[in-house]
C-alpha atoms as a PDB file:
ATOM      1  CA  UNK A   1       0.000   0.000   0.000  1.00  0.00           C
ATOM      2  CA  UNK A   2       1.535   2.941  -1.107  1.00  0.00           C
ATOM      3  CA  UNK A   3       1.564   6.350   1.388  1.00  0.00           C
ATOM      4  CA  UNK A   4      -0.873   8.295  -0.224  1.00  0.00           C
ATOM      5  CA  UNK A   5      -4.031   5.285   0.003  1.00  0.00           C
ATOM      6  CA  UNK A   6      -2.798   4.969   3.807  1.00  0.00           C
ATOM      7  CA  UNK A   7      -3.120   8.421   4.446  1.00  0.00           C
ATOM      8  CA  UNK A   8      -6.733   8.148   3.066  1.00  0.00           C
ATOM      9  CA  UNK A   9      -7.839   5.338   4.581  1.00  0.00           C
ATOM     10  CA  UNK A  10      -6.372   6.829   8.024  1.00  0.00           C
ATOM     11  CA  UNK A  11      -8.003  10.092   6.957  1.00  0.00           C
ATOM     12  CA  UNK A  12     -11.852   7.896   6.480  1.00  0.00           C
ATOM     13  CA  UNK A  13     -11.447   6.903  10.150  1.00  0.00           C
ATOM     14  CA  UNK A  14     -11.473  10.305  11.729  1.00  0.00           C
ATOM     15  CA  UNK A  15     -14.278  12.698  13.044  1.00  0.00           C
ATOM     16  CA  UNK A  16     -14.108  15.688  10.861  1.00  0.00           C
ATOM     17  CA  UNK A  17     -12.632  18.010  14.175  1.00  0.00           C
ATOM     18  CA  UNK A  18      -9.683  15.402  13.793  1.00  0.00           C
ATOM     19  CA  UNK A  19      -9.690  15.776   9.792  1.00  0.00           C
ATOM     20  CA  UNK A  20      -9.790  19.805  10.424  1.00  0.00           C
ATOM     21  CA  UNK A  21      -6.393  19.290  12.597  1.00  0.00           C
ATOM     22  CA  UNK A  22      -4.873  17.574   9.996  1.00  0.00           C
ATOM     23  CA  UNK A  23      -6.032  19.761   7.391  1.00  0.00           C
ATOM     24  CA  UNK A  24      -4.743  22.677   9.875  1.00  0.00           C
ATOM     25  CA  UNK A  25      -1.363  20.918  10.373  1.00  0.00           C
ATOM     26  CA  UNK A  26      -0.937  20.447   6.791  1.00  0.00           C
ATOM     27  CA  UNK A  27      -1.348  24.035   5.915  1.00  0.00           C
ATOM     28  CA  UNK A  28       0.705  24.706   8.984  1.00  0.00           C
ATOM     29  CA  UNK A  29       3.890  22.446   7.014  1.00  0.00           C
ATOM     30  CA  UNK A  30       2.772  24.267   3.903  1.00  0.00           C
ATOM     31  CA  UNK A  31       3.124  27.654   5.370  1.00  0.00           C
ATOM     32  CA  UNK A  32       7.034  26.387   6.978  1.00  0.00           C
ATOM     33  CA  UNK A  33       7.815  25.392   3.199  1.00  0.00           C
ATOM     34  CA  UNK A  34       7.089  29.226   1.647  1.00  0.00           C
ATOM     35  CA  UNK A  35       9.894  31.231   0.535  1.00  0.00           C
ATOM     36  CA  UNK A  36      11.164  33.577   3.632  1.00  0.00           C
ATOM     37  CA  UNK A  37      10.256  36.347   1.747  1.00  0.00           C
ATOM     38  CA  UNK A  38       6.880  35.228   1.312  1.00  0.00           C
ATOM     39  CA  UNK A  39       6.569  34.191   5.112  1.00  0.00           C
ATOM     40  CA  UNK A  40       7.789  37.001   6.227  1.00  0.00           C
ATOM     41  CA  UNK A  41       5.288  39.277   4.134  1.00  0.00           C
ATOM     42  CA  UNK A  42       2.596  37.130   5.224  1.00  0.00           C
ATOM     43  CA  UNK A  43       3.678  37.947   9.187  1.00  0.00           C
ATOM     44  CA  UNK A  44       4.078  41.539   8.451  1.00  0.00           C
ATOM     45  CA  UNK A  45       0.323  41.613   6.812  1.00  0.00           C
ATOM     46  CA  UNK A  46      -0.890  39.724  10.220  1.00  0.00           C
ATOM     47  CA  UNK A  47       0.942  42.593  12.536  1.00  0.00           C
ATOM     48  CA  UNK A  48      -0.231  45.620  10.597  1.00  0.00           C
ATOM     49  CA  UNK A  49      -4.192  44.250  11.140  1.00  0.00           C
ATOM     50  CA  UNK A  50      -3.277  43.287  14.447  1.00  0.00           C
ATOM     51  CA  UNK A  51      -2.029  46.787  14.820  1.00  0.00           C
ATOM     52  CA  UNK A  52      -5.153  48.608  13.122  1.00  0.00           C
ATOM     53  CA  UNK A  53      -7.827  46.527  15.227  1.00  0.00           C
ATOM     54  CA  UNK A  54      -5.443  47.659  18.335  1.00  0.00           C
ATOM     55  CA  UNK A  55      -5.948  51.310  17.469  1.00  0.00           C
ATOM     56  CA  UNK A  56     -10.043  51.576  17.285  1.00  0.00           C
ATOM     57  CA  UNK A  57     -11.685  52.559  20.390  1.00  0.00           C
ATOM     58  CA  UNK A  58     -12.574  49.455  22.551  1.00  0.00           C
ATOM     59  CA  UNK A  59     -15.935  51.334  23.977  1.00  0.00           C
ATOM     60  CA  UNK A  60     -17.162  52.385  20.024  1.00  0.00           C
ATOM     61  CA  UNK A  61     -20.633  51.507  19.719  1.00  0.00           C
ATOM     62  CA  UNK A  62     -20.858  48.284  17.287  1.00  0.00           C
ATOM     63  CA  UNK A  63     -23.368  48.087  14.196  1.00  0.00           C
ATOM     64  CA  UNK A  64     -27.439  48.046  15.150  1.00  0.00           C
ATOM     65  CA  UNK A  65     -29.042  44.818  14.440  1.00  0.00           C
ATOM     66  CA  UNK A  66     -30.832  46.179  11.551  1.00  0.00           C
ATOM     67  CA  UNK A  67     -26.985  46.663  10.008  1.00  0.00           C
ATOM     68  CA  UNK A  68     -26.577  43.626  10.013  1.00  0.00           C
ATOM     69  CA  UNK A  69     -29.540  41.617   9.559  1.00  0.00           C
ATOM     70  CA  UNK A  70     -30.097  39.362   6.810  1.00  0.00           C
ATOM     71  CA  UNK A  71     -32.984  41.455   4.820  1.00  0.00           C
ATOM     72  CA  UNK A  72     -31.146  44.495   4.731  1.00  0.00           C
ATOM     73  CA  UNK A  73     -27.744  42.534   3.375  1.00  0.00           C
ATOM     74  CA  UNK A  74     -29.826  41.548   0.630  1.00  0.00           C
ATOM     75  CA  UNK A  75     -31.781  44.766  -0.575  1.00  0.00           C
END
């Protein structure tokens, strides 16, 4: 049996939180694999959000239901 029907018949035996840890993990390796330069941009990206969501006002009033509910998404 060659690696690739193992991992699928492990994959079949798992509850899909297990199979979304794997699939996690897997993007996790695929993430290690990328370029520095591409890694590193992607970590930069993450900080300068971080750093934006740090700056608004932690007391601002959020978005009224009626923002936000499904009828007025679609009109």
């Amino acid at each position: 049996m060659n690696s690739e029907q193992l991992l699928i018949d492990k994959w079949r035996s798992l509850t899909s939180v297990q199979q979304q840890e794997v699939l996690d993990f897997v993007e996790f390796i695929a993430q290690k694999s990328l370029p520095q330069n591409q890694s590193r941009q992607r970590t930069q990206r993450v900080k300068k959000w971080l750093d934006w969501a740090e700056d608004n006002p932690k007391d601002s009033p959020g978005l009224p239901d009626e923002a936000v509910s499904r009828d007025s998404i679609y009109d």
